[in-house]
Protein backbone atom coordinates (compact mmCIF):
# COMPACT_ATOMS: atom_id res chain seq x y z
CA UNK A 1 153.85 64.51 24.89
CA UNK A 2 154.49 63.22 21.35
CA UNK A 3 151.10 64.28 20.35
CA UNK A 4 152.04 67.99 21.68
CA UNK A 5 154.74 68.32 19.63
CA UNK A 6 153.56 67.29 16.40
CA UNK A 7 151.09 69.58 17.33
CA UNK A 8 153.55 72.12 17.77
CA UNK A 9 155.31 71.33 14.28
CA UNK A 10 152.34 71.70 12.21
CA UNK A 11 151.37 74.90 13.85
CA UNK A 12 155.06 76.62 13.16
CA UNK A 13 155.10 75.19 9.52
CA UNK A 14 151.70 76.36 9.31
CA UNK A 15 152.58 79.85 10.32
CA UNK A 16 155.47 80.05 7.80
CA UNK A 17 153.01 79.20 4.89
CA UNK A 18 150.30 81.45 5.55
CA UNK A 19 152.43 84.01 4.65
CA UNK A 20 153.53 82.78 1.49
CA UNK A 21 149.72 81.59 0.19
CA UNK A 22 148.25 85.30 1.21
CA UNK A 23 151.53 86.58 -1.67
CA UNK A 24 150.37 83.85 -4.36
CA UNK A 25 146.79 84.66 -4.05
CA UNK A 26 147.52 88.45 -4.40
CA UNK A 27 149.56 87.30 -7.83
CA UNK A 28 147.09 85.38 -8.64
CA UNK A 29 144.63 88.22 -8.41
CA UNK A 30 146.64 90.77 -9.91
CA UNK A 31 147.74 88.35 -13.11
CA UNK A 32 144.11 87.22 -13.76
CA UNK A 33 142.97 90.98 -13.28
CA UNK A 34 145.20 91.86 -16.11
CA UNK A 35 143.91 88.91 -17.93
CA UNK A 36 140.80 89.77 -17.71
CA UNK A 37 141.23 93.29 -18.81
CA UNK A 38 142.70 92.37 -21.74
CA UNK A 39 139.62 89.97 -22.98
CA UNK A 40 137.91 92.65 -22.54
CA UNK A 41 139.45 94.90 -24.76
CA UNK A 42 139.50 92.09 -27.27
CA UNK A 43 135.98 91.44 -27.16
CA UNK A 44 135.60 95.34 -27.66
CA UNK A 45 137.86 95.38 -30.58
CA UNK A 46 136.03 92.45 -32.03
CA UNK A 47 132.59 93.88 -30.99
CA UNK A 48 133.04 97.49 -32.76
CA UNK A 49 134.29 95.13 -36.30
CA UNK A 50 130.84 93.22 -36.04
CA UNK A 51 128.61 96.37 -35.16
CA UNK A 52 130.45 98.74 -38.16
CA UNK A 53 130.50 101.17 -35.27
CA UNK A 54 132.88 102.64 -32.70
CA UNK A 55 133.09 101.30 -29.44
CA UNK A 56 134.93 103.09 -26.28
CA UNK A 57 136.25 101.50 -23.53
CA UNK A 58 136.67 103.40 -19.58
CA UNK A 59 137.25 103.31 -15.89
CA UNK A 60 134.16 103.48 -13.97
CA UNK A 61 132.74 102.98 -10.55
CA UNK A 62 134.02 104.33 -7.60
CA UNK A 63 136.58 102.09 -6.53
CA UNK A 64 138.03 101.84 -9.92
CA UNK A 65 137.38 98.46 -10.19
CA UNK A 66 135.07 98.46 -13.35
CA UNK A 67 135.62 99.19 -17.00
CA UNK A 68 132.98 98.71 -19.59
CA UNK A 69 132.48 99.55 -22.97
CA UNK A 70 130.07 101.50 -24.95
CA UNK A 71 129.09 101.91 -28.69
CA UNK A 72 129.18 105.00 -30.33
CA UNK A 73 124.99 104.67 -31.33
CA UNK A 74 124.74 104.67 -27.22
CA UNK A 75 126.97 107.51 -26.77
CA UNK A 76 124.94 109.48 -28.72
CA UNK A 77 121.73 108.90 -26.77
CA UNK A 78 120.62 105.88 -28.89
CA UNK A 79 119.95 102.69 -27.62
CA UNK A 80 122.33 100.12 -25.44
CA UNK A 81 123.22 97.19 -27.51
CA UNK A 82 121.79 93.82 -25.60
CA UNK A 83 125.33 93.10 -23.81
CA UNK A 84 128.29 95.34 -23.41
CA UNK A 85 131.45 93.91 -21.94
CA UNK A 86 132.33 94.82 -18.73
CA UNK A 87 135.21 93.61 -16.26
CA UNK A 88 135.28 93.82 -12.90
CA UNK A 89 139.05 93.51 -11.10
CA UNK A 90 139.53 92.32 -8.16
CA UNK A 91 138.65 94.49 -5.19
CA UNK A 92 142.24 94.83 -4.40
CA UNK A 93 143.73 95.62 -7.59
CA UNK A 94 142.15 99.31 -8.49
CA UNK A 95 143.09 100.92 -11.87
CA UNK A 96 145.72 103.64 -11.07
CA UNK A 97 146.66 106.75 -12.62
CA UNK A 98 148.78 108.23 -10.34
CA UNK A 99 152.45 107.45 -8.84
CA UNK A 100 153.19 104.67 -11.87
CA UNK A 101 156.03 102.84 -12.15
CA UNK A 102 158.69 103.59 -14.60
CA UNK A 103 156.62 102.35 -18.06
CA UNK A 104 159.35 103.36 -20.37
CA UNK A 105 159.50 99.89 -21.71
CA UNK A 106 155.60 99.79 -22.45
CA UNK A 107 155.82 103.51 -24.38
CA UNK A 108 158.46 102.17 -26.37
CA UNK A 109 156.26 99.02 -26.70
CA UNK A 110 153.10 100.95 -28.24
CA UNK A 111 154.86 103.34 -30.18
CA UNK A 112 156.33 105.46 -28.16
CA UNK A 113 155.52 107.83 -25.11
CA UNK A 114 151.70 108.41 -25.09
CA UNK A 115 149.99 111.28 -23.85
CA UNK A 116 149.19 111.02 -20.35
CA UNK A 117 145.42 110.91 -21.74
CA UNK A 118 146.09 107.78 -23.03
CA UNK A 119 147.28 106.65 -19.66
CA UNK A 120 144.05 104.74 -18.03
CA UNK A 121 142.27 107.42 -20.19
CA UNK A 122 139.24 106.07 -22.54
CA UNK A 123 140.11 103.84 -25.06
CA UNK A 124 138.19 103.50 -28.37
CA UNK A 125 138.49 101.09 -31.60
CA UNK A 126 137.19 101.90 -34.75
CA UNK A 127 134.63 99.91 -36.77
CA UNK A 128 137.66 98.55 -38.34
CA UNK A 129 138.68 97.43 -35.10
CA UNK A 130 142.05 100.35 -35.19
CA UNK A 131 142.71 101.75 -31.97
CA UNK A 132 141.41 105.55 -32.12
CA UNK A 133 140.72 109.13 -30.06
CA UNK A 134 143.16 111.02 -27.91
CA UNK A 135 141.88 109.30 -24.64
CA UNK A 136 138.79 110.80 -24.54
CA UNK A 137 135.32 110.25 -26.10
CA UNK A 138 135.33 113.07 -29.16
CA UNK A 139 132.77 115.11 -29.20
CA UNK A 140 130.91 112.91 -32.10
CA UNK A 141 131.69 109.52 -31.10
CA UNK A 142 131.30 108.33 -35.07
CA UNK A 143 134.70 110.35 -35.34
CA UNK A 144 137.21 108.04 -34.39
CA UNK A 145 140.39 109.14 -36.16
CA UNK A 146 143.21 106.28 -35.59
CA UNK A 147 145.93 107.06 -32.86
CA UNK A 148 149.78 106.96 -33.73
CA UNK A 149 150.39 105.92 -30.45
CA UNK A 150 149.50 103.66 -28.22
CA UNK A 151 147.49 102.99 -24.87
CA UNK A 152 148.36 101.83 -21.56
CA UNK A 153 146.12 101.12 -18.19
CA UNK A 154 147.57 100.23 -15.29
CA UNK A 155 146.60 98.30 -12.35
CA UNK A 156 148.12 97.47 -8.75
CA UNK A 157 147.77 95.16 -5.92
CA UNK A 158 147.16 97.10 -3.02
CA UNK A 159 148.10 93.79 -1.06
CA UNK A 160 151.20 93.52 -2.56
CA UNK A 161 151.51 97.08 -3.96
CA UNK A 162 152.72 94.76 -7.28
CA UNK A 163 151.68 96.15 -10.45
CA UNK A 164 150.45 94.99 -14.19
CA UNK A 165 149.02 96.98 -16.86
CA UNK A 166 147.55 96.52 -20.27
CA UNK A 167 148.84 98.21 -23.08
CA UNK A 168 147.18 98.19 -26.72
CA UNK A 169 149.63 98.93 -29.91
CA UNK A 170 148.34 101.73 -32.87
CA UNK A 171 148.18 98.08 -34.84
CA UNK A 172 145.29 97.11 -31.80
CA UNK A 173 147.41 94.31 -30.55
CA UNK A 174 146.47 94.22 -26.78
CA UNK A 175 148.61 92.30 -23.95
CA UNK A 176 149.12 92.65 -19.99
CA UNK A 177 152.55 92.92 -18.14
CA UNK A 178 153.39 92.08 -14.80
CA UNK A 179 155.96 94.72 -13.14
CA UNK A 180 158.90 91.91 -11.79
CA UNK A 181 160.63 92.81 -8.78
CA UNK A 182 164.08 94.60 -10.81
CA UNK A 183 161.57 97.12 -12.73
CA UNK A 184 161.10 95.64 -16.09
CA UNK A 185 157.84 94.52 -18.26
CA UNK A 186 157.17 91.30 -19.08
């Protein structure tokens, strides 16, 4: 009888927590998502100052789970460098661009509202490593004219339906946000 209703104990407390590890794994893969994004980006920044060359960053795949980056020489037909970065987010945390939170916070953050382009649109850094294009690849990828405002991808848990983004300044400082549960950035 006593063994029945320890039994009984750890299967109710067990219950409760289950709960509660599914929401900190979801975190967990939404944060490091963001995270990883951002490396990214930093390693793009960093690779278009070594190369002298512009380097673009987008959304691909078909779950919107990939970005990669590409150099201008390779937009232009020539050949891939060795290694491009690449991230992959976690299956459950797509890159959105549709029905976003309220990101006033993050324009005012990069320099004020950017055009919706700029939202999850293509990102590009100069071969001085200066954030640059309108959100798209320009027609000559060498032509990367610096941006007066800012970029911002966003991504959300569809677990949690939780949100962080990734927002890069005009000055190319990159960071990710996590959405908190009263609306604001941090």
């Amino acid at each position: 009888m006593e063994l029945v209703i320890v039994l009984a104990v750890f299967l109710i407390v067990a219950a409760m927590a289950v709960p509660s590890m599914r929401r900190v794994m979801d975190e967990y893969r939404l944060k490091a998502s963001g995270r990883d994004v951002a490396n990214m980006l930093q390693q793009t920044r960093m690779l278009a100052v070594q190369s002298n060359q512009p380097y673009y960053v987008q959304v691909n795949g078909g779950n919107n789970t990939q970005a990669s980056a590409q150099s201008a020489i390779q937009l232009a037909g020539g050949p891939a460098p060795p290694s491009n970065p690449t991230v992959f987010t976690a299956a459950s945390v797509p890159f959105q661009g549709a029905g976003l939170p309220n990101h006033v916070q993050l324009d005012n953050f990069v320099g004020g509202t950017p055009p919706p382009a700029q939202i999850n649109g293509v990102i590009g850094f100069s071969a001085r490593g200066i954030p640059c294009g309108q959100g798209v690849v320009p027609a000559n990828a060498f032509n990367c004219s610096p941006n007066t405002t800012g970029f911002e991808w966003f991504m959300q848990s569809t677990a949690s339906n939780t949100w962080e983004a990734v927002t890069v300044t005009p000055a190319g400082r990159i960071r990710s946000w996590r959405e908190t549960s009263n609306g604001n950035w941090q």
